[in-house]
N, C-alpha and C. Protein backbone atom coordinates (compact mmCIF):
# COMPACT_ATOMS: atom_id res chain seq x y z
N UNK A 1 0.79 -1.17 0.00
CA UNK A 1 0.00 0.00 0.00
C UNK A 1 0.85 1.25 0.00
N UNK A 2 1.71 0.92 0.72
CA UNK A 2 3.11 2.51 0.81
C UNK A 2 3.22 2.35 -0.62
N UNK A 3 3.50 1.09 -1.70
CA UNK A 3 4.04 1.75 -2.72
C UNK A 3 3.51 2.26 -3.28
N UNK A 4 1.66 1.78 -3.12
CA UNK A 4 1.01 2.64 -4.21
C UNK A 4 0.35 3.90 -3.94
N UNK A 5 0.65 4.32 -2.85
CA UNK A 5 0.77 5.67 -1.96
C UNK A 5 1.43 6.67 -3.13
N UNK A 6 3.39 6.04 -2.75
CA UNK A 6 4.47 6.71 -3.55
C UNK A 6 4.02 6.71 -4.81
N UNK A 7 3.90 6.09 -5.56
CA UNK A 7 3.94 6.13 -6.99
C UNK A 7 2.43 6.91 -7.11
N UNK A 8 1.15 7.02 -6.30
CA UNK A 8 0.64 7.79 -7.10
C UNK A 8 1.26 9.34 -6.31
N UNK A 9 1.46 9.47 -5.93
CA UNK A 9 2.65 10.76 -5.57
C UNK A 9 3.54 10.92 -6.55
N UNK A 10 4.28 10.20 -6.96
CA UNK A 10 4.70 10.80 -8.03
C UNK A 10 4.50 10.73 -9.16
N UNK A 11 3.38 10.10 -9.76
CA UNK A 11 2.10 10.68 -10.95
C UNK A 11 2.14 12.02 -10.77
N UNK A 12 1.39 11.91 -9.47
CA UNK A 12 1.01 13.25 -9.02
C UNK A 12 2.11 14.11 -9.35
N UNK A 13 2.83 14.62 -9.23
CA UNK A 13 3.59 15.12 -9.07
C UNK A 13 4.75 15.78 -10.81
N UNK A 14 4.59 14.27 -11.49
CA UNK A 14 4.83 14.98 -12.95
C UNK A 14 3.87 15.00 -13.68
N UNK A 15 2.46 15.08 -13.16
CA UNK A 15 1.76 15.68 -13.90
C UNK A 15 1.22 17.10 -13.09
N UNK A 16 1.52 17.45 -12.53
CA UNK A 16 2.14 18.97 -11.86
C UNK A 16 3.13 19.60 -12.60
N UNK A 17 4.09 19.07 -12.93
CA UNK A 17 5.55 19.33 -13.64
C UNK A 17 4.93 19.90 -15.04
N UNK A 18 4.18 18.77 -15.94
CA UNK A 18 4.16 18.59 -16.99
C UNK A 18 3.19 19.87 -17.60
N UNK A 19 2.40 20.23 -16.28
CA UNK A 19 0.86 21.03 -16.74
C UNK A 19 1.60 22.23 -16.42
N UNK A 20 2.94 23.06 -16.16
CA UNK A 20 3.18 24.16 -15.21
C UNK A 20 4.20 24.18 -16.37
N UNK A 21 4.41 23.58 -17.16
CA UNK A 21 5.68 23.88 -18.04
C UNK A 21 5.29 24.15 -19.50
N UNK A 22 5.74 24.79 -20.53
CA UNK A 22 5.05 24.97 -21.74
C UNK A 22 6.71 24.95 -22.92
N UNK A 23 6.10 24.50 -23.80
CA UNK A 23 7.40 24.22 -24.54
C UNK A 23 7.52 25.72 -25.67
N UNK A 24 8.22 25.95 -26.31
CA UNK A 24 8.86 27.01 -27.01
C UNK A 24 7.22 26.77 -27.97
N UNK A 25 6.78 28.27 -28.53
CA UNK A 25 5.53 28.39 -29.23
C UNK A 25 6.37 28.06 -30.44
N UNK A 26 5.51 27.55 -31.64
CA UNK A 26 5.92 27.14 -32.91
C UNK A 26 5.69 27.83 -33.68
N UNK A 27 5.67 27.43 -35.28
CA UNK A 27 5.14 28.42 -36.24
C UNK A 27 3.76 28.70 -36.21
N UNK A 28 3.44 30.04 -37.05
CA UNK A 28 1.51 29.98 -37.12
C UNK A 28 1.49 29.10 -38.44
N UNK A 29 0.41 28.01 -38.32
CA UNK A 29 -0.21 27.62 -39.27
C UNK A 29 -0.80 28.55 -40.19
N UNK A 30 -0.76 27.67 -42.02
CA UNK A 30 -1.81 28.58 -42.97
C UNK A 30 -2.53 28.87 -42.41
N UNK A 31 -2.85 29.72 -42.97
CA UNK A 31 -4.51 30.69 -43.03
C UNK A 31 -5.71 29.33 -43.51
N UNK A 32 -6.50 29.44 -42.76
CA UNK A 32 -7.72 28.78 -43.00
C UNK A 32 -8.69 28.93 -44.58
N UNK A 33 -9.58 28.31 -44.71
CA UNK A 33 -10.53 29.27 -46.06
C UNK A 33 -11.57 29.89 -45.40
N UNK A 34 -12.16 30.81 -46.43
CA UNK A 34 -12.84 32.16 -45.92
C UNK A 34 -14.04 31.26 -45.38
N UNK A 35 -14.63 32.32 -44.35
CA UNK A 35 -15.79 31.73 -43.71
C UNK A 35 -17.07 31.96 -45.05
N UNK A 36 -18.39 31.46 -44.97
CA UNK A 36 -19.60 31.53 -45.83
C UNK A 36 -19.61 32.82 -45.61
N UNK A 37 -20.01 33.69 -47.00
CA UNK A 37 -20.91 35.44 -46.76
C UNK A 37 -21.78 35.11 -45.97
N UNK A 38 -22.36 36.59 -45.21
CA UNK A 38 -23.10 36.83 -44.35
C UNK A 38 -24.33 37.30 -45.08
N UNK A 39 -25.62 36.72 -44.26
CA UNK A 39 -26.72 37.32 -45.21
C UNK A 39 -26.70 38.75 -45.31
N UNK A 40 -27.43 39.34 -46.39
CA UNK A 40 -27.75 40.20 -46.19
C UNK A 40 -28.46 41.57 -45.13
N UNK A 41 -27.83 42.59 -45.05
CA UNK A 41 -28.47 43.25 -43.92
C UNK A 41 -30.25 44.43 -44.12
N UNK A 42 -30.97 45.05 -43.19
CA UNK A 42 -32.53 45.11 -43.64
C UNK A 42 -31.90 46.14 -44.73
N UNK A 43 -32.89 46.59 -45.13
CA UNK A 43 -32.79 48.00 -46.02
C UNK A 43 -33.22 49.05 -45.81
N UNK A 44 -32.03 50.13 -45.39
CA UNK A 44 -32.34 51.33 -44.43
C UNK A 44 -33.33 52.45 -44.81
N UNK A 45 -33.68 53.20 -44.38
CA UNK A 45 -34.97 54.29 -44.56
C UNK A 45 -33.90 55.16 -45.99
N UNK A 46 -35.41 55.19 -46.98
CA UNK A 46 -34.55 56.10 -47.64
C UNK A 46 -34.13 57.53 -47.12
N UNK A 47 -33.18 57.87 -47.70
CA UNK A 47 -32.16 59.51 -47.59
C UNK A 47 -33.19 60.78 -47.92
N UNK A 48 -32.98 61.60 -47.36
CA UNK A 48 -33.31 63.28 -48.72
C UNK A 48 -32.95 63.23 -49.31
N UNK A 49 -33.55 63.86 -50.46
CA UNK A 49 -32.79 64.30 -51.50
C UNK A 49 -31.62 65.14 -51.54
N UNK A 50 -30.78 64.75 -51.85
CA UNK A 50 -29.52 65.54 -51.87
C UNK A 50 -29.75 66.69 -52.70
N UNK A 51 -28.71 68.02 -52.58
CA UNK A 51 -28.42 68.96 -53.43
C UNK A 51 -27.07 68.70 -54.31
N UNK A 52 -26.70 68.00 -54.74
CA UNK A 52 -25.11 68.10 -55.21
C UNK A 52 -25.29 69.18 -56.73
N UNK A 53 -26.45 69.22 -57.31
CA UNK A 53 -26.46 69.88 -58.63
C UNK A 53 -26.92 71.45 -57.92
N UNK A 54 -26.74 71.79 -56.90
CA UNK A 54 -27.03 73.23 -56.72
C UNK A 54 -26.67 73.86 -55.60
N UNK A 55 -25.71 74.98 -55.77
CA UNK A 55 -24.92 75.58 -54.91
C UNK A 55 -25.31 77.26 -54.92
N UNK A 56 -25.19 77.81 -53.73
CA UNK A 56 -25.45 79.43 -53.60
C UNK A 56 -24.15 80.27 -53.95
N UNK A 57 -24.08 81.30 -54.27
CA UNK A 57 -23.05 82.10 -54.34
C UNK A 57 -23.56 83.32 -53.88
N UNK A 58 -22.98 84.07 -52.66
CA UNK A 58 -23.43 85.30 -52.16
C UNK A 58 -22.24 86.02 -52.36
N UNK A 59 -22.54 87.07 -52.71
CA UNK A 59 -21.83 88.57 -53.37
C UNK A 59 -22.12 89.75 -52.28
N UNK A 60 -21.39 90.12 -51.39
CA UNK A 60 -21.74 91.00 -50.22
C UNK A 60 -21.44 92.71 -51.05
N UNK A 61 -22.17 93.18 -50.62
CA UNK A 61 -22.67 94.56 -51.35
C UNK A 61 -21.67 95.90 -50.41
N UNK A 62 -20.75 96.02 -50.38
CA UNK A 62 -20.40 97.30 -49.67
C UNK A 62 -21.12 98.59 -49.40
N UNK A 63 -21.06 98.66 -47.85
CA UNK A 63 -21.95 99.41 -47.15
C UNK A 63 -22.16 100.79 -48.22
N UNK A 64 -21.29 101.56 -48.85
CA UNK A 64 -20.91 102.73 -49.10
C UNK A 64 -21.21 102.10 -50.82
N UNK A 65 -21.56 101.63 -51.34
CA UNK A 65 -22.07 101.19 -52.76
C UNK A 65 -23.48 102.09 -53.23
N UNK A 66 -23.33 102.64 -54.37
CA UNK A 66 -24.29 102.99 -54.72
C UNK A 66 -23.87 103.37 -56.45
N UNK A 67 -25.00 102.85 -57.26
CA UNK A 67 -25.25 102.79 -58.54
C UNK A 67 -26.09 102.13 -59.58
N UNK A 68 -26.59 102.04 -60.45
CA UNK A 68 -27.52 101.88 -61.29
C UNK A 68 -27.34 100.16 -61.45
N UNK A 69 -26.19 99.84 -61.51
CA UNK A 69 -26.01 98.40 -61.59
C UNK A 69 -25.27 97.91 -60.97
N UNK A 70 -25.25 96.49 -60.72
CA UNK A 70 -23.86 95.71 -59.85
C UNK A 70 -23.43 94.26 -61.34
N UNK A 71 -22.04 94.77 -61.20
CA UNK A 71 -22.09 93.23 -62.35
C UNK A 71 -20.92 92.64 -61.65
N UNK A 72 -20.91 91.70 -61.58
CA UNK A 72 -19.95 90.42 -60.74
C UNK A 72 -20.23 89.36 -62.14
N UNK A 73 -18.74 88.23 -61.70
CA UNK A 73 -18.87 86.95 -62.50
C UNK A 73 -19.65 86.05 -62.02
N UNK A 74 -19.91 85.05 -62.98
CA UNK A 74 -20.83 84.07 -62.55
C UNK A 74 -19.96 83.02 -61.65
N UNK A 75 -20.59 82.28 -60.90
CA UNK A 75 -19.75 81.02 -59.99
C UNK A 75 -19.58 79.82 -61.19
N UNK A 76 -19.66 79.99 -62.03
CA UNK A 76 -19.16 78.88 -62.96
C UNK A 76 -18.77 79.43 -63.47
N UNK A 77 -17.45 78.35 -64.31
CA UNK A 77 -17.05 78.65 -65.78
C UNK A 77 -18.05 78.84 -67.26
N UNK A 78 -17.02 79.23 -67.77
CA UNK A 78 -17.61 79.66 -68.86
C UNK A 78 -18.05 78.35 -69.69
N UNK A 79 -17.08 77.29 -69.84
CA UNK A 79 -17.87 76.02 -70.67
C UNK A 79 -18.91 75.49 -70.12
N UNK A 80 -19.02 75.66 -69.06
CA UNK A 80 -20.22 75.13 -68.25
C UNK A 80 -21.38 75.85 -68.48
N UNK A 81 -21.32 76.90 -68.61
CA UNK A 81 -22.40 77.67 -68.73
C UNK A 81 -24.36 77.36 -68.88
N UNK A 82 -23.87 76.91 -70.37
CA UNK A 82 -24.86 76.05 -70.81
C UNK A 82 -25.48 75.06 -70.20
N UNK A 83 -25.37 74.65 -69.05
CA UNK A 83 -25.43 73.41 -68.41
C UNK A 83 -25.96 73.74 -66.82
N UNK A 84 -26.14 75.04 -66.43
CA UNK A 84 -26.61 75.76 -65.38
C UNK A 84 -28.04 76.47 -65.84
N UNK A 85 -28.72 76.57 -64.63
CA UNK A 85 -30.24 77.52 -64.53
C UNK A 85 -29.70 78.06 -62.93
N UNK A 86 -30.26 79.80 -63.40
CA UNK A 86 -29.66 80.40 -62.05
C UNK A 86 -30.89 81.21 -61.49
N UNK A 87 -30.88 81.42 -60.62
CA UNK A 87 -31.94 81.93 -59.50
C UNK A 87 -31.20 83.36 -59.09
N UNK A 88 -31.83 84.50 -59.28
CA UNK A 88 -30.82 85.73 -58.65
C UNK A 88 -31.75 86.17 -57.92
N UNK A 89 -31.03 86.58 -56.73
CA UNK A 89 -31.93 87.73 -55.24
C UNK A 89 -31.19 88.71 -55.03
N UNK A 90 -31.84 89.58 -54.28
CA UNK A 90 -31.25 90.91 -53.50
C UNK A 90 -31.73 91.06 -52.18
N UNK A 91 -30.64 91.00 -51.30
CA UNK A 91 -31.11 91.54 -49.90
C UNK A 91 -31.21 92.80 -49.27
N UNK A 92 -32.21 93.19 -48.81
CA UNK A 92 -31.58 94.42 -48.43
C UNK A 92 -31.58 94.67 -47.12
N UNK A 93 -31.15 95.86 -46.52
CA UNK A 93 -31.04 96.33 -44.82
C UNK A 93 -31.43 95.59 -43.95
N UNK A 94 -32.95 95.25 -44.34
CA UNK A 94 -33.74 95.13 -43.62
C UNK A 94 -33.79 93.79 -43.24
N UNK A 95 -33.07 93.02 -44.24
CA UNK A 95 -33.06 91.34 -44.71
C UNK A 95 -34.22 90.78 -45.24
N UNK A 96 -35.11 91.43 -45.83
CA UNK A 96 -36.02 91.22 -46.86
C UNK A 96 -34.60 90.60 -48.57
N UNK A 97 -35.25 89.73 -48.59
CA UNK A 97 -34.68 89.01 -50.34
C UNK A 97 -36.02 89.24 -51.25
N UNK A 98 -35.28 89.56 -52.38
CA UNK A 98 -36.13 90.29 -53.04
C UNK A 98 -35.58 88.98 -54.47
N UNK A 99 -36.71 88.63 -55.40
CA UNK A 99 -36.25 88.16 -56.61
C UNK A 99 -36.07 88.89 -57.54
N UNK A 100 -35.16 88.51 -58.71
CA UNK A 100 -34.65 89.16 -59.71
C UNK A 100 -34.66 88.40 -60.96
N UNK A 101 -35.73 89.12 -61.97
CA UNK A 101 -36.29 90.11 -62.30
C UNK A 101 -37.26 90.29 -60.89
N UNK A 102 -37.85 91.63 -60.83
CA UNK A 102 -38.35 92.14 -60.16
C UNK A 102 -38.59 93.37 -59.77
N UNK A 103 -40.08 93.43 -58.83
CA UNK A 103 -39.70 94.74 -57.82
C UNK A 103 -39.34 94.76 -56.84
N UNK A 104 -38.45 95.95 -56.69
CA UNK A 104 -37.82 95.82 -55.26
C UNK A 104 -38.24 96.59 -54.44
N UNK A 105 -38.00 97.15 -52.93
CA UNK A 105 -37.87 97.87 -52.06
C UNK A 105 -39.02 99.03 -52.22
N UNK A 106 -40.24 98.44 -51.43
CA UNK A 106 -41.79 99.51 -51.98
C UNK A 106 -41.98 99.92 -53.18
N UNK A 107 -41.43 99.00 -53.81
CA UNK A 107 -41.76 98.76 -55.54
C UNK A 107 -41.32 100.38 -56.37
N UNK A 108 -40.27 101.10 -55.70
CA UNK A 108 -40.12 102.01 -56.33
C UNK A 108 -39.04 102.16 -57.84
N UNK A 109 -38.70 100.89 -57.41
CA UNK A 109 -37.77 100.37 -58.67
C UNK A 109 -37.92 98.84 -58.73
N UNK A 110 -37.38 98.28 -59.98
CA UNK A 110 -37.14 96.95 -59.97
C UNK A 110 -35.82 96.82 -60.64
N UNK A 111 -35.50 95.44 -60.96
CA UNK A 111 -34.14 95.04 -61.53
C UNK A 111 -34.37 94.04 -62.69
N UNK A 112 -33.36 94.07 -63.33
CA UNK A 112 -33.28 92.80 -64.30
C UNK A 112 -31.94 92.35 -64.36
N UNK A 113 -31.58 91.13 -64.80
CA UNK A 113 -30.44 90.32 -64.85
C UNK A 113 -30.02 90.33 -65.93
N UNK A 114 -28.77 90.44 -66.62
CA UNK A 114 -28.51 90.35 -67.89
C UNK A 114 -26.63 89.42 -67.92
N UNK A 115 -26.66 88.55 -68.05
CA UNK A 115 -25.37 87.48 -68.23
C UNK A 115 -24.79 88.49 -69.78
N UNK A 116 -23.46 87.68 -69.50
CA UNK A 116 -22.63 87.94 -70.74
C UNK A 116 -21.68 86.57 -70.79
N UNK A 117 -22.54 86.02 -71.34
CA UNK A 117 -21.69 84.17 -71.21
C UNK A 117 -19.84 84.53 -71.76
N UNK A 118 -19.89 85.00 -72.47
CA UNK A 118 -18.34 85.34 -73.46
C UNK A 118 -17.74 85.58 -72.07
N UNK A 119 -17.57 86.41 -71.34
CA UNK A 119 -17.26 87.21 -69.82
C UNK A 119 -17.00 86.77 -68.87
N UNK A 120 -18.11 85.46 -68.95
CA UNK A 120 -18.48 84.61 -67.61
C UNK A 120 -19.22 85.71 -66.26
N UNK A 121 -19.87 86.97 -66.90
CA UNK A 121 -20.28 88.04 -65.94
C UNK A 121 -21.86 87.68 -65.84
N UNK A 122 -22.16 88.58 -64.83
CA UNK A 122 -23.87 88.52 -65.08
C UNK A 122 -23.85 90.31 -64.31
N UNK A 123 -25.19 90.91 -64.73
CA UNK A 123 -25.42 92.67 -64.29
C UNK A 123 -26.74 92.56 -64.08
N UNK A 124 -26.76 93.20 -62.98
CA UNK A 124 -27.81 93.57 -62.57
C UNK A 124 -28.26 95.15 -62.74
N UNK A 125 -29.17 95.13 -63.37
CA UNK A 125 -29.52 97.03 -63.75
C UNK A 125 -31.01 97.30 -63.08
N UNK A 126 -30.86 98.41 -62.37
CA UNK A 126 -32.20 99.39 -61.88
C UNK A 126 -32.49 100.06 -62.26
N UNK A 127 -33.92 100.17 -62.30
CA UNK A 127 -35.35 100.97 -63.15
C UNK A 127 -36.09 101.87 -62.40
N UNK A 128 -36.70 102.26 -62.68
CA UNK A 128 -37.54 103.39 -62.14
C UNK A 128 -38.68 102.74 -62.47
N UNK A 129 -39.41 102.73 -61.13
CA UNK A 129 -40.72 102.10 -62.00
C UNK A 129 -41.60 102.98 -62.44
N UNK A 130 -41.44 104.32 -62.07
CA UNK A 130 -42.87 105.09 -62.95
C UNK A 130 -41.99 105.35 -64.74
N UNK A 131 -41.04 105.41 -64.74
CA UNK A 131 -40.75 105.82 -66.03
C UNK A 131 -39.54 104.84 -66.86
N UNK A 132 -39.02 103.84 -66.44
CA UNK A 132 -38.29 102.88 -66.95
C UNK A 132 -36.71 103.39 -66.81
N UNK A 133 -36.55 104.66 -66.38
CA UNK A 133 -35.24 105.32 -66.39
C UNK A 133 -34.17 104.61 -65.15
N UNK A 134 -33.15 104.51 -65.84
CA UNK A 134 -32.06 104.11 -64.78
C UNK A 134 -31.95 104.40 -63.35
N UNK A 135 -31.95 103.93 -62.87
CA UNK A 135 -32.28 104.33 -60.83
C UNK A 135 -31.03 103.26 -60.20
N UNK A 136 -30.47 104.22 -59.61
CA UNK A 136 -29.32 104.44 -58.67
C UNK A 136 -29.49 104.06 -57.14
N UNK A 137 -29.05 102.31 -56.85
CA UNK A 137 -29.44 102.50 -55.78
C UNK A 137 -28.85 103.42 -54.73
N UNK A 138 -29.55 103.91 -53.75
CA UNK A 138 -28.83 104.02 -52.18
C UNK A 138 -28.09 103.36 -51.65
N UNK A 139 -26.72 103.62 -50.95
CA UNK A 139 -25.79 103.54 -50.11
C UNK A 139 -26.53 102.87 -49.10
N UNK A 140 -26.12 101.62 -48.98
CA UNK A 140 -26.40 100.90 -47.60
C UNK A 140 -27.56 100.23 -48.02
N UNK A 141 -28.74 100.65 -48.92
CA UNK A 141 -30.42 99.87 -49.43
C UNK A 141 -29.88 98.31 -49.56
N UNK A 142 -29.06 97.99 -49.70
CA UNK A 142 -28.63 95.80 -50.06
C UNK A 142 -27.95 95.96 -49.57
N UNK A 143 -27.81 94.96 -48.99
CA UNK A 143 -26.48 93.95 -48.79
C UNK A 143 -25.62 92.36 -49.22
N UNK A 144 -26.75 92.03 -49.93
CA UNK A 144 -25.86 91.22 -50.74
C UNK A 144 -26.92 90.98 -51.78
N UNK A 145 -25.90 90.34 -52.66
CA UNK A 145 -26.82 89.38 -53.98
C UNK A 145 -26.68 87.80 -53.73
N UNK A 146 -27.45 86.87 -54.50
CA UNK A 146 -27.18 85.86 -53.82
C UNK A 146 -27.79 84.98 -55.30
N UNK A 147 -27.10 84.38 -55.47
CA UNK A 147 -27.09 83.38 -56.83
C UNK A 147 -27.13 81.72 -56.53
N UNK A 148 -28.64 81.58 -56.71
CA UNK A 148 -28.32 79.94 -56.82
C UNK A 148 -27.92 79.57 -58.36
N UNK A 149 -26.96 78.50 -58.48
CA UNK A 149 -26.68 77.59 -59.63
C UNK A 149 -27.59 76.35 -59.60
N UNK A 150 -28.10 76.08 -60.56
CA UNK A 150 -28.71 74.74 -60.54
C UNK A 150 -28.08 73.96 -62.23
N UNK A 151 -27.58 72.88 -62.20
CA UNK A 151 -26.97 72.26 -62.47
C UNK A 151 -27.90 71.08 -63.47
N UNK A 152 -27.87 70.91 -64.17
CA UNK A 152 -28.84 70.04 -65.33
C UNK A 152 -28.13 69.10 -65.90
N UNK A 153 -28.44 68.39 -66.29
CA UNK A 153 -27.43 67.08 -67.84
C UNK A 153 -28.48 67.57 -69.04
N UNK A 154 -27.98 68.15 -69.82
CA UNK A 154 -28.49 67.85 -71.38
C UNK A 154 -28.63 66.72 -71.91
N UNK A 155 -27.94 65.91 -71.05
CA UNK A 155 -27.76 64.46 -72.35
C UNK A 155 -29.06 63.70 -71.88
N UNK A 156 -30.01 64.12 -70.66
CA UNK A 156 -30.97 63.43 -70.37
C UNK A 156 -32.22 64.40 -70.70
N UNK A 157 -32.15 65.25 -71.56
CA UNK A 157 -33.12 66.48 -71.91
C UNK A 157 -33.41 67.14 -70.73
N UNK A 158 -32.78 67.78 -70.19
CA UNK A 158 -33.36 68.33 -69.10
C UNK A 158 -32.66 69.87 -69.36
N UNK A 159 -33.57 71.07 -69.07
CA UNK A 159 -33.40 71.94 -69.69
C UNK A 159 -33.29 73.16 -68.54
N UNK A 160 -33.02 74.00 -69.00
CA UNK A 160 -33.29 75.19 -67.57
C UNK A 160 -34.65 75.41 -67.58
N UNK A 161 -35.70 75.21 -69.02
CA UNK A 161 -37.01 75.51 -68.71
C UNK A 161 -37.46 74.42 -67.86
N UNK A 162 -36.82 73.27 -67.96
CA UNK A 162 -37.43 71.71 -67.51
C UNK A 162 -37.28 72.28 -66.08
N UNK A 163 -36.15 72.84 -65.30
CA UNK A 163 -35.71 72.71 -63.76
C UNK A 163 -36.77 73.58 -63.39
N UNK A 164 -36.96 74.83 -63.98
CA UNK A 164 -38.11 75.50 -63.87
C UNK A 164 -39.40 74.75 -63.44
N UNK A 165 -40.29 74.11 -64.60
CA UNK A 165 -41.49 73.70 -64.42
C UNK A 165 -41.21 72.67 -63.37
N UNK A 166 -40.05 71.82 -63.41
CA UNK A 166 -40.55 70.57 -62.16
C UNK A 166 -40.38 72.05 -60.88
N UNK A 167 -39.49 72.87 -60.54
CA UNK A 167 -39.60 73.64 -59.25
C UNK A 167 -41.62 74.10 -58.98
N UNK A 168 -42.17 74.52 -59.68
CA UNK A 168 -42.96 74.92 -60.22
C UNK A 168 -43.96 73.58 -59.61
N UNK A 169 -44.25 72.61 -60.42
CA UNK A 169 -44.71 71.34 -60.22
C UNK A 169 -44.53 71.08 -58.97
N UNK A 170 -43.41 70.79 -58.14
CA UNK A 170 -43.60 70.81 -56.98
C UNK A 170 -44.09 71.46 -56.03
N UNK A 171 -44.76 72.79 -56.33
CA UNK A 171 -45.46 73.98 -55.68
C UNK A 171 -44.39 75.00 -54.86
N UNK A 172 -43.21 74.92 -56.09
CA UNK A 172 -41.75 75.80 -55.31
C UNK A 172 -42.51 76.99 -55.86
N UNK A 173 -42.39 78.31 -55.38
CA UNK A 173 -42.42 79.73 -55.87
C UNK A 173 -40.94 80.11 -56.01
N UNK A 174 -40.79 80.35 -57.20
CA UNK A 174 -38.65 80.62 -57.17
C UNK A 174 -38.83 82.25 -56.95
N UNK A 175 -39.67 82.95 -56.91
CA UNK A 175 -40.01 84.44 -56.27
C UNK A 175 -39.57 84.42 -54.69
N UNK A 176 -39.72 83.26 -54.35
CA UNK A 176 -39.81 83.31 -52.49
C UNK A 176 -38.28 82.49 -52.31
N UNK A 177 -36.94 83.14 -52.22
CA UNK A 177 -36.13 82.99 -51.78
C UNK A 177 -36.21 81.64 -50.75
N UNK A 178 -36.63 81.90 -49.89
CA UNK A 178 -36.60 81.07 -48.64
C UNK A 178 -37.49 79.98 -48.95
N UNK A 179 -38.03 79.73 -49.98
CA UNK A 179 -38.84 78.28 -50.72
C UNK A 179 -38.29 77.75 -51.18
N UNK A 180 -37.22 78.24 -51.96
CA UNK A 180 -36.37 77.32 -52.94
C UNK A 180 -35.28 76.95 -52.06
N UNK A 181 -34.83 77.69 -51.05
CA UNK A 181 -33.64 77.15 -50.36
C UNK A 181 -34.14 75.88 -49.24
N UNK A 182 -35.40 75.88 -48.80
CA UNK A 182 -35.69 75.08 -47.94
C UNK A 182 -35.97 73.98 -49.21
N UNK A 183 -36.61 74.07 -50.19
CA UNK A 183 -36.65 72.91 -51.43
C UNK A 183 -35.46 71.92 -51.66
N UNK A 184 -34.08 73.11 -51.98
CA UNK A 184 -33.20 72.24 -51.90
C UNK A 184 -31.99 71.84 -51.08
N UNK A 185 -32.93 72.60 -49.81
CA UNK A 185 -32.04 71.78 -48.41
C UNK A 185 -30.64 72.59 -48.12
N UNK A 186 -30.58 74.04 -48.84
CA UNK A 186 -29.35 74.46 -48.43
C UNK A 186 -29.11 75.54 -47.13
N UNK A 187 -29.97 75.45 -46.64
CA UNK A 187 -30.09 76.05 -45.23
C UNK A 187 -29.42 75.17 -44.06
């Protein structure tokens, strides 16, 4: 019985040894093969509509400005041209936006837009509204102009009259500044 005491004592004992000791780590084995694809995941809520085809350009009006017209370049190039429909406003003092063509400021004048694609310019000229004569704004009356670009493909017929009627169709007023910008999300 003592011997089989000892001897399981020293079982015991190198298998203590054996479990407390670890031999030098080896190489990593290949790479395994790929696990099965995963099913598919749900399908998320659709997005807004994005704006990527239409960007603002604001033109800040110096306090001390005053004259019959303002002409600045357009925010596009010139090859592009053709390929844009633009929206023009006027702000004034008060932060009333005014559309262009139009009347402006207690309708004592209005404006019109006139591009010069060759230029890459666009002008804005003031009227008199009782007699059509050139009118000069006041020093300080705006403060900025503000130009949306809207952006079209020809190659899918889509036209500046087309961007028009769908704005239109959707019950946009492009007269009301703050309709078309909440339309296309650039606020």
């Amino acid at each position: 019985m003592k011997a089989l005491k000892l001897f399981s004592m020293a079982m015991l004992a190198m298998a203590i040894t054996l479990v407390s000791c670890s031999g030098s780590d080896g190489e990593t084995g290949p790479i395994g093969p790929a696990g099965p694809q995963g099913e598919q995941g749900e399908q998320g809520e659709q997005g807004e509509t994005g704006n990527a085809n239409v960007f603002q350009t604001i033109y800040p009006i110096a306090e001390d400005f005053s004259s019959h017209f303002i002409e600045e370049n357009l925010p596009i190039d010139i090859q592009s041209f053709e390929n844009y429909s633009f929206l023009f406003y006027i702000k004034n003092n008060s932060g009333i936006v005014y559309s262009i063509p139009g009347s402006l400021n207690k309708n004592t004048h209005y404006a019109r837009v006139f591009y010069n694609e060759n230029e890459s310019l666009f002008a804005i000229n003031f009227y008199d509204q009782i007699d059509d004569s050139s009118y000069a704004i006041a020093a300080g009356d705006y403060t900025e102009v503000i130009v949306l670009s809207i952006e079209f493909n020809p190659s899918t017929s889509k036209s500046s009259e087309n961007i028009m009627s769908e704005l239109k169709s959707a019950g946009v007023d492009t007269s009301d500044y703050n309709a078309v910008v909440d339309y296309f999300g650039l606020k």
